[in-house]
Protein backbone atom coordinates (compact mmCIF):
# COMPACT_ATOMS: atom_id res chain seq x y z
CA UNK A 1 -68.79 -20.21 79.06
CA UNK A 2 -67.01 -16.95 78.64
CA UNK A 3 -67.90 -13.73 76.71
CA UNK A 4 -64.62 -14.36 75.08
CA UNK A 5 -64.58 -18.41 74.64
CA UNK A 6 -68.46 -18.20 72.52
CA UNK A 7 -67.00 -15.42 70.41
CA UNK A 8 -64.20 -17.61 69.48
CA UNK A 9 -66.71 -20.57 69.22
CA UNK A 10 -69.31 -17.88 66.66
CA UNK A 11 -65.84 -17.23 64.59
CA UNK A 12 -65.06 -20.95 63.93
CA UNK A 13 -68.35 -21.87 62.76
CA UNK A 14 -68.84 -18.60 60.49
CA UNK A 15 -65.74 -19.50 59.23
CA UNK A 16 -66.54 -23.32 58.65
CA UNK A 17 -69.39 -22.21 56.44
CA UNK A 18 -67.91 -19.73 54.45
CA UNK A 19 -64.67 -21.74 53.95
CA UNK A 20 -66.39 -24.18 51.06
CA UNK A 21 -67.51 -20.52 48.92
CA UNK A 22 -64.10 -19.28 49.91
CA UNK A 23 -62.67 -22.15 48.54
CA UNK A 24 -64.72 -22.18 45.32
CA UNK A 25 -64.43 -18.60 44.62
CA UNK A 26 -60.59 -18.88 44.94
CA UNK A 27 -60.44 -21.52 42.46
CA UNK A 28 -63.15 -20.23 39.92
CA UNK A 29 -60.20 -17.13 40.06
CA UNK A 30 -57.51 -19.35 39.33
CA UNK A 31 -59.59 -21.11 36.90
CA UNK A 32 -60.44 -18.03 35.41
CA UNK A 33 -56.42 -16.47 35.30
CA UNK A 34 -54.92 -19.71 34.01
CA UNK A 35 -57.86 -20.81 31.63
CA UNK A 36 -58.79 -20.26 28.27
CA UNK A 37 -62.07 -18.46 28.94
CA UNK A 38 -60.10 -15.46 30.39
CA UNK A 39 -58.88 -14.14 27.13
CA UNK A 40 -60.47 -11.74 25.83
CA UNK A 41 -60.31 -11.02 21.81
CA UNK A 42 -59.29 -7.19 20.26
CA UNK A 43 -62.23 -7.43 17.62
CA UNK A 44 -64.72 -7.88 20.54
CA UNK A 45 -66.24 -11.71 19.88
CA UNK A 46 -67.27 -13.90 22.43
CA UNK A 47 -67.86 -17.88 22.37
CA UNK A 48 -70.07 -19.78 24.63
CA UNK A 49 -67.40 -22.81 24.77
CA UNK A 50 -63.49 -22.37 25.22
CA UNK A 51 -61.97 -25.79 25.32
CA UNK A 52 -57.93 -25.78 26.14
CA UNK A 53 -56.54 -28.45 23.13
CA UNK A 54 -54.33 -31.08 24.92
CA UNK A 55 -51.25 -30.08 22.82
CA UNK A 56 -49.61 -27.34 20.91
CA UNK A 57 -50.04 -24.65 23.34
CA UNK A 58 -53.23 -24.13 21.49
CA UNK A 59 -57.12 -23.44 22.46
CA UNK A 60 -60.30 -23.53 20.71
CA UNK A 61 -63.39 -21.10 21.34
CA UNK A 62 -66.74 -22.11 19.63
CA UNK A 63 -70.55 -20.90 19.71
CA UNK A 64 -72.71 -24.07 17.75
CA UNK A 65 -76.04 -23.99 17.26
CA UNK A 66 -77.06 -27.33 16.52
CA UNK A 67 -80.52 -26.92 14.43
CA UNK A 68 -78.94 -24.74 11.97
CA UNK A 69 -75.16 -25.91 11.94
CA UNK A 70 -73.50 -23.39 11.86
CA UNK A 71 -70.57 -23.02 13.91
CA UNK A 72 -68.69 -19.85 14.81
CA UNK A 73 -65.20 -20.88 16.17
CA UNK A 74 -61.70 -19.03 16.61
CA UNK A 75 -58.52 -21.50 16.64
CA UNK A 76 -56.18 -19.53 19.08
CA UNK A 77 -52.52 -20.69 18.91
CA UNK A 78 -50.23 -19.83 21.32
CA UNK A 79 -46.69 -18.84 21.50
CA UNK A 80 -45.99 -19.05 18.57
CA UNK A 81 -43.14 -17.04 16.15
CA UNK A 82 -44.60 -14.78 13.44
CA UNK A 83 -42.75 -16.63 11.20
CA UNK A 84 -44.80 -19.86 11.53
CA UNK A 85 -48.30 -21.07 9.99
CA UNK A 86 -51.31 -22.29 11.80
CA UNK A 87 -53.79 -24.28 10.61
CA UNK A 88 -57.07 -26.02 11.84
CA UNK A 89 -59.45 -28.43 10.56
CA UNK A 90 -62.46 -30.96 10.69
CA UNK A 91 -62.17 -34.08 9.11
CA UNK A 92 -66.11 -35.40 7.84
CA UNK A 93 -64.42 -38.62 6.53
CA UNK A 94 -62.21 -39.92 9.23
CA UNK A 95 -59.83 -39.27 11.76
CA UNK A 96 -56.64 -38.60 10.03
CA UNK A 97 -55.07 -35.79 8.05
CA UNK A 98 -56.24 -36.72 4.74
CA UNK A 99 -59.49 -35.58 3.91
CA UNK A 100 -59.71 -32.84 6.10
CA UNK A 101 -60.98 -29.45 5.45
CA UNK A 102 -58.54 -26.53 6.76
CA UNK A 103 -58.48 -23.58 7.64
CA UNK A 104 -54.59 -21.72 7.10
CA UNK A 105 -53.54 -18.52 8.73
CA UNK A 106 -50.10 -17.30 8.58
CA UNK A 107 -48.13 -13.59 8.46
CA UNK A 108 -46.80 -11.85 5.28
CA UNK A 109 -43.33 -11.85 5.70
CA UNK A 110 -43.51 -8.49 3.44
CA UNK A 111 -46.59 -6.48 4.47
CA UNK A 112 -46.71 -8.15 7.79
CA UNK A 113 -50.20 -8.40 6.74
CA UNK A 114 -52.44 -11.56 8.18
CA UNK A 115 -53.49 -14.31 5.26
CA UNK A 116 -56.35 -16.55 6.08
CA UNK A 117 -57.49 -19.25 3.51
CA UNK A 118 -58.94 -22.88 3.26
CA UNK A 119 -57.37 -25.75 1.68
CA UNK A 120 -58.88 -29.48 1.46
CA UNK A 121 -56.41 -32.10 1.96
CA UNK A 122 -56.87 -34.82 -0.48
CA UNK A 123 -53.21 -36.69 0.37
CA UNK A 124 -50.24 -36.96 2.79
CA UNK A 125 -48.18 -35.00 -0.01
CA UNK A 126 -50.34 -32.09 0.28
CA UNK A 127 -48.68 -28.64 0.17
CA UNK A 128 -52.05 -26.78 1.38
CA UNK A 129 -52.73 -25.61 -1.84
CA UNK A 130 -55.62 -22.67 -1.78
CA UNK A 131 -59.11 -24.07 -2.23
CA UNK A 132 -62.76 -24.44 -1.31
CA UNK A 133 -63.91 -26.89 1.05
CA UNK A 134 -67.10 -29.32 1.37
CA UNK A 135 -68.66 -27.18 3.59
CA UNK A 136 -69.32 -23.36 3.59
CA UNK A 137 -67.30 -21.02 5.30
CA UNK A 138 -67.83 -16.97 6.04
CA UNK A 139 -66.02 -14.40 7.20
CA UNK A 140 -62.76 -15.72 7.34
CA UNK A 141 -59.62 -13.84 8.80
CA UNK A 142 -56.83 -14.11 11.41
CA UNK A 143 -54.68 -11.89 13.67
CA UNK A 144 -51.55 -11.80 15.17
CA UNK A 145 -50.74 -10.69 18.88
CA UNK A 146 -48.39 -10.38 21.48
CA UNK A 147 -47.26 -14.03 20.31
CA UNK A 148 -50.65 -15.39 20.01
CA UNK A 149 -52.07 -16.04 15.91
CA UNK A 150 -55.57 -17.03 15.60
CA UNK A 151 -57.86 -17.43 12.57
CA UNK A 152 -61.10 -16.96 12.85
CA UNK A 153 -64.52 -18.20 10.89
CA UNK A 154 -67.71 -19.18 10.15
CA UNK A 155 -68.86 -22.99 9.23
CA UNK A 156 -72.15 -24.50 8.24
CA UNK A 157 -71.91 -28.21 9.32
CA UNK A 158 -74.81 -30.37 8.12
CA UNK A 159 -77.63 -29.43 10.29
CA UNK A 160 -77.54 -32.05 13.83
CA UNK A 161 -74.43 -32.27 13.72
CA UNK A 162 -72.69 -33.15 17.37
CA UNK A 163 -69.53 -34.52 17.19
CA UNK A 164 -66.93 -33.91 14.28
CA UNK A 165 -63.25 -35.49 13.93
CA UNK A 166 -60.46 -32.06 14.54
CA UNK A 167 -56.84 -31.43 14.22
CA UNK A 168 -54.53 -28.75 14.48
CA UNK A 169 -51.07 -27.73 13.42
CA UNK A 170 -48.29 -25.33 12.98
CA UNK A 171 -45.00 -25.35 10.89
CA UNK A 172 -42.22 -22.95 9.49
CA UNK A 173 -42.69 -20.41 6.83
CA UNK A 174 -40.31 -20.49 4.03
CA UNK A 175 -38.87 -18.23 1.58
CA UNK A 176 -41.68 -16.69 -0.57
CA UNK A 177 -43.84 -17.08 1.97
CA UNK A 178 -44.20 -20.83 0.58
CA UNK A 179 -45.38 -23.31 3.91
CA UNK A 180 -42.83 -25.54 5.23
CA UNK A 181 -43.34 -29.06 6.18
CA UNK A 182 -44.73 -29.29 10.03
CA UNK A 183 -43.22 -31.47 12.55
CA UNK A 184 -43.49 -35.14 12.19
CA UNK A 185 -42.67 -36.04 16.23
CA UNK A 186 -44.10 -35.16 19.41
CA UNK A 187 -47.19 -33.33 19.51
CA UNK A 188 -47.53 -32.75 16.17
CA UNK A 189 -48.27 -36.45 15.57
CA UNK A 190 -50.92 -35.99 18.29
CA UNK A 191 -52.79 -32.93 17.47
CA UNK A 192 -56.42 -34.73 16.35
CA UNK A 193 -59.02 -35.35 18.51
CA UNK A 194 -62.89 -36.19 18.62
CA UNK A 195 -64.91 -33.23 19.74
CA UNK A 196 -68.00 -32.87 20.58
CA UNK A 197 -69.70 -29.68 19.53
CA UNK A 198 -72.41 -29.40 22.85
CA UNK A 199 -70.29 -30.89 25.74
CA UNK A 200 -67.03 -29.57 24.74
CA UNK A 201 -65.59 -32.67 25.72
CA UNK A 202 -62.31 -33.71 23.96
CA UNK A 203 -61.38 -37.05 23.19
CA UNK A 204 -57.68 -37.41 21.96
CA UNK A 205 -57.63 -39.63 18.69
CA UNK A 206 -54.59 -42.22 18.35
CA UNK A 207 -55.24 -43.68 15.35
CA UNK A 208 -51.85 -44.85 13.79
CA UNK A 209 -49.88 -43.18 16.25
CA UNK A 210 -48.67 -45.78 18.34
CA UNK A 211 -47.91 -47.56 15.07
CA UNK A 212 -46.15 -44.87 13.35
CA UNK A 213 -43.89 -44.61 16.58
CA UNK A 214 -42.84 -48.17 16.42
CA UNK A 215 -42.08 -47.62 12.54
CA UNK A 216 -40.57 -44.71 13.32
CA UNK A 217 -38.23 -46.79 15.88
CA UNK A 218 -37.85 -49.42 13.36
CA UNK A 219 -37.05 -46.88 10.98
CA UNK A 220 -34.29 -45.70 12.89
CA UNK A 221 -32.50 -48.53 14.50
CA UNK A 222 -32.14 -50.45 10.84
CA UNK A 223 -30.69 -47.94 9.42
CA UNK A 224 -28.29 -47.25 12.07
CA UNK A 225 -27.30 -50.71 12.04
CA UNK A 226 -27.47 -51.66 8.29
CA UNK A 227 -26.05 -48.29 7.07
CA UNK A 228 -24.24 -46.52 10.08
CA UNK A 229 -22.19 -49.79 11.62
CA UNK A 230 -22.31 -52.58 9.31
CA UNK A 231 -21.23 -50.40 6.34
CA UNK A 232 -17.80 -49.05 7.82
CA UNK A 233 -16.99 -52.36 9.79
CA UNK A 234 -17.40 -54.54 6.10
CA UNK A 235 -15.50 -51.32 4.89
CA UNK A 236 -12.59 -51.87 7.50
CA UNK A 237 -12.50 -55.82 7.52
CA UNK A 238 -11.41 -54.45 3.41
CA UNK A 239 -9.52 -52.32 4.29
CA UNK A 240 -7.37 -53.58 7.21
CA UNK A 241 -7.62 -57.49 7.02
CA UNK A 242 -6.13 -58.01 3.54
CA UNK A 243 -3.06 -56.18 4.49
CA UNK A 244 -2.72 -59.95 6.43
CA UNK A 245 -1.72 -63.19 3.96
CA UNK A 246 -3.24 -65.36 6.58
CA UNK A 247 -6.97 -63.76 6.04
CA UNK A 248 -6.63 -63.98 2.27
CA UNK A 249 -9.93 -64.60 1.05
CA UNK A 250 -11.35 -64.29 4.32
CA UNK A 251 -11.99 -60.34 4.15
CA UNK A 252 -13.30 -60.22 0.70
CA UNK A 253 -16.09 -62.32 2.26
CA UNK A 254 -16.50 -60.77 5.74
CA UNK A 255 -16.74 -57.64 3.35
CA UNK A 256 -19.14 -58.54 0.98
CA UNK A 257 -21.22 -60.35 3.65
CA UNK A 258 -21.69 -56.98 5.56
CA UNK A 259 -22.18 -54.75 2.62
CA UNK A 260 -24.85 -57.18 1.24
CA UNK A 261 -26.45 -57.50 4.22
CA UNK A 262 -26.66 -54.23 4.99
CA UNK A 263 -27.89 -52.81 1.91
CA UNK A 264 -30.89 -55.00 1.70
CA UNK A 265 -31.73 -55.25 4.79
CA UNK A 266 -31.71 -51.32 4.64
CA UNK A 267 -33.52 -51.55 1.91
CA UNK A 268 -36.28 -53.56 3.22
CA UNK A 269 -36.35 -52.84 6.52
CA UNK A 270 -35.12 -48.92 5.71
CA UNK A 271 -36.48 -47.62 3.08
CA UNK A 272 -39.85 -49.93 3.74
CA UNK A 273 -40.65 -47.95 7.23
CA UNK A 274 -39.89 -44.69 5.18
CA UNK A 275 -42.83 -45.17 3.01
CA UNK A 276 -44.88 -46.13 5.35
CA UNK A 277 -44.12 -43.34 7.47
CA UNK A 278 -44.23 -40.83 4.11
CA UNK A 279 -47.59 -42.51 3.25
CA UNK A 280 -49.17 -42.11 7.24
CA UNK A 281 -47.13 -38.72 8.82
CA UNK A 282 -47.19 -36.53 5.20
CA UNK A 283 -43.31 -36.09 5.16
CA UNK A 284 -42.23 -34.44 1.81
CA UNK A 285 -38.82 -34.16 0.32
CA UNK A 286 -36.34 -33.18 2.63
CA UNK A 287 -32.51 -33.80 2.71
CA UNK A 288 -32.43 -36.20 4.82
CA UNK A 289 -34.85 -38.42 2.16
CA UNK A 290 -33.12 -37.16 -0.64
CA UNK A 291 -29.32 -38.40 0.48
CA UNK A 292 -30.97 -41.64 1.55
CA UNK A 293 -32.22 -42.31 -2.09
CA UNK A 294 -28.65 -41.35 -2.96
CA UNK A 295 -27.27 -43.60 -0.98
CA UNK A 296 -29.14 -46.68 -2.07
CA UNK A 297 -28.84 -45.46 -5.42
CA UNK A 298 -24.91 -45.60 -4.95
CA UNK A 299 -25.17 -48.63 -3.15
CA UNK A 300 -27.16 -50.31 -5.83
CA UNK A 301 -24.20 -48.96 -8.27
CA UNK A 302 -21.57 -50.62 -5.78
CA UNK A 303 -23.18 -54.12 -6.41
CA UNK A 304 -23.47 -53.50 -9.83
CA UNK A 305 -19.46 -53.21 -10.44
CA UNK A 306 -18.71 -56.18 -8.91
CA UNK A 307 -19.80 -57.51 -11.98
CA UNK A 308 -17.61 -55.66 -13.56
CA UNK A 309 -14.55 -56.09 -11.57
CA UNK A 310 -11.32 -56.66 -13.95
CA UNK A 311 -8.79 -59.50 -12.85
CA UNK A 312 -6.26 -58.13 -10.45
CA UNK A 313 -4.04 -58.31 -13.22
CA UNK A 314 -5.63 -56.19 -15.66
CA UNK A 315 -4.45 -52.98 -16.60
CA UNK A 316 -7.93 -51.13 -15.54
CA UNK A 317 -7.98 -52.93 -12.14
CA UNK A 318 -6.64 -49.93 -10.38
CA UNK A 319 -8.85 -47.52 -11.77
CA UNK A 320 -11.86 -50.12 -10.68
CA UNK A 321 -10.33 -50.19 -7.16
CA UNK A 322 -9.95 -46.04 -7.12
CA UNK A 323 -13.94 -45.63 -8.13
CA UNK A 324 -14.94 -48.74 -5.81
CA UNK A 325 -12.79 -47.29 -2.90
CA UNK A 326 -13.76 -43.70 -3.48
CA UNK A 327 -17.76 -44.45 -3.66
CA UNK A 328 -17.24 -46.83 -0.21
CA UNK A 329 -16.04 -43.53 1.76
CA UNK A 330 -18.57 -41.91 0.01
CA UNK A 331 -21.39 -43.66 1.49
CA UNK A 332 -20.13 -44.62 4.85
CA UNK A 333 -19.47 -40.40 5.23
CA UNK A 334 -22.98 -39.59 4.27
CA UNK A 335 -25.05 -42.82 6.07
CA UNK A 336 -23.47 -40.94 9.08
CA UNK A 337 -24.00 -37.43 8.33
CA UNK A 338 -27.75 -38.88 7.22
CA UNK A 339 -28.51 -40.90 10.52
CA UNK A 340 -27.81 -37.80 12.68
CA UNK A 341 -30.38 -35.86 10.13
CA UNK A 342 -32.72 -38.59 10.66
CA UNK A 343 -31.96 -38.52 14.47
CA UNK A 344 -32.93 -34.87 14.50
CA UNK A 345 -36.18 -35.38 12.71
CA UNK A 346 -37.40 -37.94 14.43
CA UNK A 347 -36.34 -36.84 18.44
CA UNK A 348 -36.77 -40.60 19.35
CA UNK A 349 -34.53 -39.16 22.19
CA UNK A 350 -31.28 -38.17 23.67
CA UNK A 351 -30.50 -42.03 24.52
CA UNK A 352 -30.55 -42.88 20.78
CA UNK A 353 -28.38 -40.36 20.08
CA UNK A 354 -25.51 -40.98 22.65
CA UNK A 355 -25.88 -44.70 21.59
CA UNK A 356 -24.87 -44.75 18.55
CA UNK A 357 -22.15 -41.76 19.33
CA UNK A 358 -20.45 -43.91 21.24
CA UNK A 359 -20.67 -46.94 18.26
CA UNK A 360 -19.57 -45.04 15.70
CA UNK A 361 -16.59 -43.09 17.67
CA UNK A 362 -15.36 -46.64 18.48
CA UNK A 363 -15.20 -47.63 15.14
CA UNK A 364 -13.89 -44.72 14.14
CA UNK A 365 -11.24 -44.97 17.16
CA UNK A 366 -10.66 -48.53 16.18
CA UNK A 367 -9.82 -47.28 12.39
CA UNK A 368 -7.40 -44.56 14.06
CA UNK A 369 -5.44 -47.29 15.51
CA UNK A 370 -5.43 -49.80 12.41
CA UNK A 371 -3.73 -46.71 10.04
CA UNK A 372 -1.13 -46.27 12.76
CA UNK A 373 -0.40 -49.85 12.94
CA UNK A 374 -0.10 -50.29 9.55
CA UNK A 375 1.19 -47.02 8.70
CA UNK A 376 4.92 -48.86 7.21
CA UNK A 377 3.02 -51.56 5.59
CA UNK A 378 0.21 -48.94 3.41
CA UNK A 379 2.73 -45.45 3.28
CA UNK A 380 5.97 -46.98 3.66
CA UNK A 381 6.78 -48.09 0.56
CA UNK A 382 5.36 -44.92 -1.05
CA UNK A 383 7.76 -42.77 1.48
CA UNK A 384 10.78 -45.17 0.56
CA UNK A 385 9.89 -44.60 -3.07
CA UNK A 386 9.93 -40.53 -3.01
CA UNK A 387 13.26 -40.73 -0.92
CA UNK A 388 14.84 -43.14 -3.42
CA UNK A 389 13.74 -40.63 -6.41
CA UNK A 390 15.22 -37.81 -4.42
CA UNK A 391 18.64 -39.31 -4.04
CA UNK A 392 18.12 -40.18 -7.76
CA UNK A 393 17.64 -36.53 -8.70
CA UNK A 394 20.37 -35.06 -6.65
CA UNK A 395 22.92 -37.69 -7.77
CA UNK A 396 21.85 -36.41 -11.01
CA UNK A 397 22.20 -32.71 -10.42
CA UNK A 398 25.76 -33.46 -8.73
CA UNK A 399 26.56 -34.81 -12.55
C-alpha cells in the first residue's frame, strides 16, 4: 500500500471516530440556540430545570428542593404584546382552572411599571381578583423584555412534594388596566399539564377538553341552524307565500312551525351548550352572550303576542302586525350579526365560516328575487295610490 493510499485510510478512520462527538456537539449547540436553557435572565438567576411548555410560546425554569418544598420558578412568556397579562398557576385540588393558585403579571399601561400579584381562583367567573393563596409565596415580581414578560417567585409546596397539576395563560388588558377575558379556543383551552417537579417531565392534561370541543361544535351548528336559517326561511315562507290564495293557511303554519322549532330547539340545544361551556371554559359577559339573551328574550316576547293577536279585522291588527313584523327583522338581523361573533370566538375554522356564508347569501339571494317578483303585488298598489292623489291635487290646483 502507498504512502498516499494509508494516509487516506488514517483520515477515514480518525474521522469515523470523531464523527459521533462531532455529531453530538453540533446538536448540544443547536439544542442549546433553539432551547429554553439558553436564555439568560437581566437580574442574574439561574434554574437547574428549564422545561419548554407545549403551548403558548411559553417556558418554565424551576430549582425544587424536595425536603424543604420550596420551589423557586420563573414563568417566561414569550412574544407577547405589552398590552397583555400573564398568569401561571398550580392547582393542589385538581386539574382544572378552578381552584388554582396564580400568580398575575402584567404592565401599567400608565407608569409602564411591572405588577406582579396572586389571586386564588375559586370559580369559572373569576376576574383574578388580588389575594393570598394556600401556600406561601416570596419575593414576587415580573419584567418585561424585548417581547418576553415573565414573573418570577418563590413557593413553599408541602414538603415531598413531586408532582403538582399547572396551567398557564395570557389575555388582553383593558381600559383601567382592568384584565380582559383570555381566549376560550386553541391553546388556551390546552394550557394545563401534570408536571413533575424532579424529572421535568410534562404530561399535557385533557380533562374536559375534548368535551368542551364537541359542545363547543354543538354549540355552534344549533344555533346556526335554529337561529341563522330556520328563522329567516319561517320569516320568508310569511312573508312571500301568503301573497299566494292557494297557500292560504299553509304559510301561517310553515311559519310558525319553523319559528317554534327553532326557538326551542335553540333554546335547548343553544343556550344549554352555552352554560355548559360558561360553567367549564370561564367565559364572562361578552356581546356576543349578551345579544343572545336578547334574542331569546325577544323571541320569548314573539310567542307571547300570538296570544295576543287581534282578529284581522280589528282596528289594532295593523299595529300588532307593524310590532310583530318589526321584532321578526329584528332578530333574524342580529342571530346573523351574533353567529359571525360566535364564529369569531370560537375559530371552529375557516370551513364553518364559508358554510354558512354561502347558506345565508342564498337565502338572502332567494329573498332578493321574491321582492322583485312581487314588487306590483306588495308596492304597486301603494305607487298607484300616490299617483292617483297627485292627479287629485293638481286637478285641484287647476280649479
Amino acid at each position: 500500500m502507498s504512502l498516499s493510499s494509508r494516509t487516506i485510510v488514517v483520515v477515514l478512520c480518525f474521522l469515523f471516530v470523531l464523527a459521533p462527538c462531532l455529531t453530538k456537539a453540533t446538536t448540544d449547540g443547536v439544542v442549546q440556540a433553539g432551547g429554553c436553557d439558553s436564555h439568560k435572565f437581566n437580574n442574574g438567576k439561574h434554574f437547574r430545570s428549564c422545561i419548554n411548555l407545549p403551548v403558548l410560546d411559553s417556558y418554565l425554569h424551576f430549582s425544587y428542593v424536595r425536603e424543604t418544598g420550596v420551589l423557586d420558578v420563573a414563568y417566561r412568556h414569550t412574544k407577547i404584546e405589552s398590552s397583555s397579562w400573564i398568569a401561571w398557576g398550580i392547582n393542589p385540588t385538581s386539574k382544572g382552572m378552578k381552584g388554582a393558585q396564580t400568580l398575575l403579571a402584567y404592565r401599567n399601561s400608565t407608569t409602564g411599571l411591572m405588577r406582579a400579584y396572586t389571586s386564588s381562583i375559586n370559580g369559572y367567573s373569576t376576574m383574578l381578583q388580588e389575594g393570598p393563596l394556600s401556600f406561601r409565596v416570596t419575593q414576587l415580581s415580573a419584567e418585561y423584555l424585548n417581547g418576553d414578560m415573565t414573573i418570577f417567585a418563590t413557593i413553599v409546596l408541602p414538603s415531598n412534594t413531586t408532582v403538582v397539576n399547572h396551567l398557564w395563560q395570557d389575555g388582553p388588558l383593558k381600559e383601567g388596566d382592568r384584565l380582559g377575558m383570555h381566549a376560550i379556543s386553541g391553546d388556551h383551552l390546552k394550557s394545563m399539564a401534570t408536571l413533575d417537579l424532579l424529572s421535568g417531565q410534562v404530561t399535557a392534561t385533557k380533562v374536559a377538553n375534548g368535551n368542551v370541543l364537541l359542545v363547543k361544535r354543538i354549540h355552534g351548528i344549533v344555533n346556526a341552524v335554529c337561529w341563522g336559517i330556520l328563522m329567516p326561511i319561517g320569516a320568508m315562507a310569511a312573508r312571500y307565500m301568503r301573497t299566494y290564495q292557494g297557500l292560504d293557511p299553509m304559510w301561517f303554519y310553515i311559519h310558525i312551525g319553523f319559528q317554534t322549532t327553532g326557538y326551542f330547539v335553540g333554546l335547548l340545544g343553544g343556550l344549554g351548550t352555552a352554560i355548559y361551556m360558561a360553567k367549564h371554559t370561564g367565559m364572562r359577559s361578552t356581546p356576543h352572550t349578551v345579544i343572545g339573551l336578547f334574542l331569546f328574550a325577544l323571541g320569548f316576547l314573539q310567542i307571547l303576542a300570538l296570544k295576543a293577536r287581534p282578529d284581522k279585522d280589528h282596528k289594532y291588527r295593523k299595529y300588532w302586525n307593524w310590532y310583530h313584523h318589526t321584532m321578526g327583522y329584528v332578530v333574524i338581523v342580529l342571530s346573523v350579526y351574533n353567529i359571525y361573533k360566535g364564529l369569531a370566538i370560537l375559530q371552529p375554522g375557516s370551513l364553518w365560516k364559508i358554510a354558512y356564508t354561502v347558506i345565508i347569501s342564498a337565502i338572502g339571494l332567494f329573498a332578493i328575487v321574491m321582492e322583485i317578483l312581487q314588487f306590483n303585488k306588495r308596492w304597486g298598489s301603494l305607487c298607484f295610490k300616490k299617483a292617483e292623489d297627485l292627479e287629485a291635487d293638481q286637478s285641484v290646483s287647476n280649479v
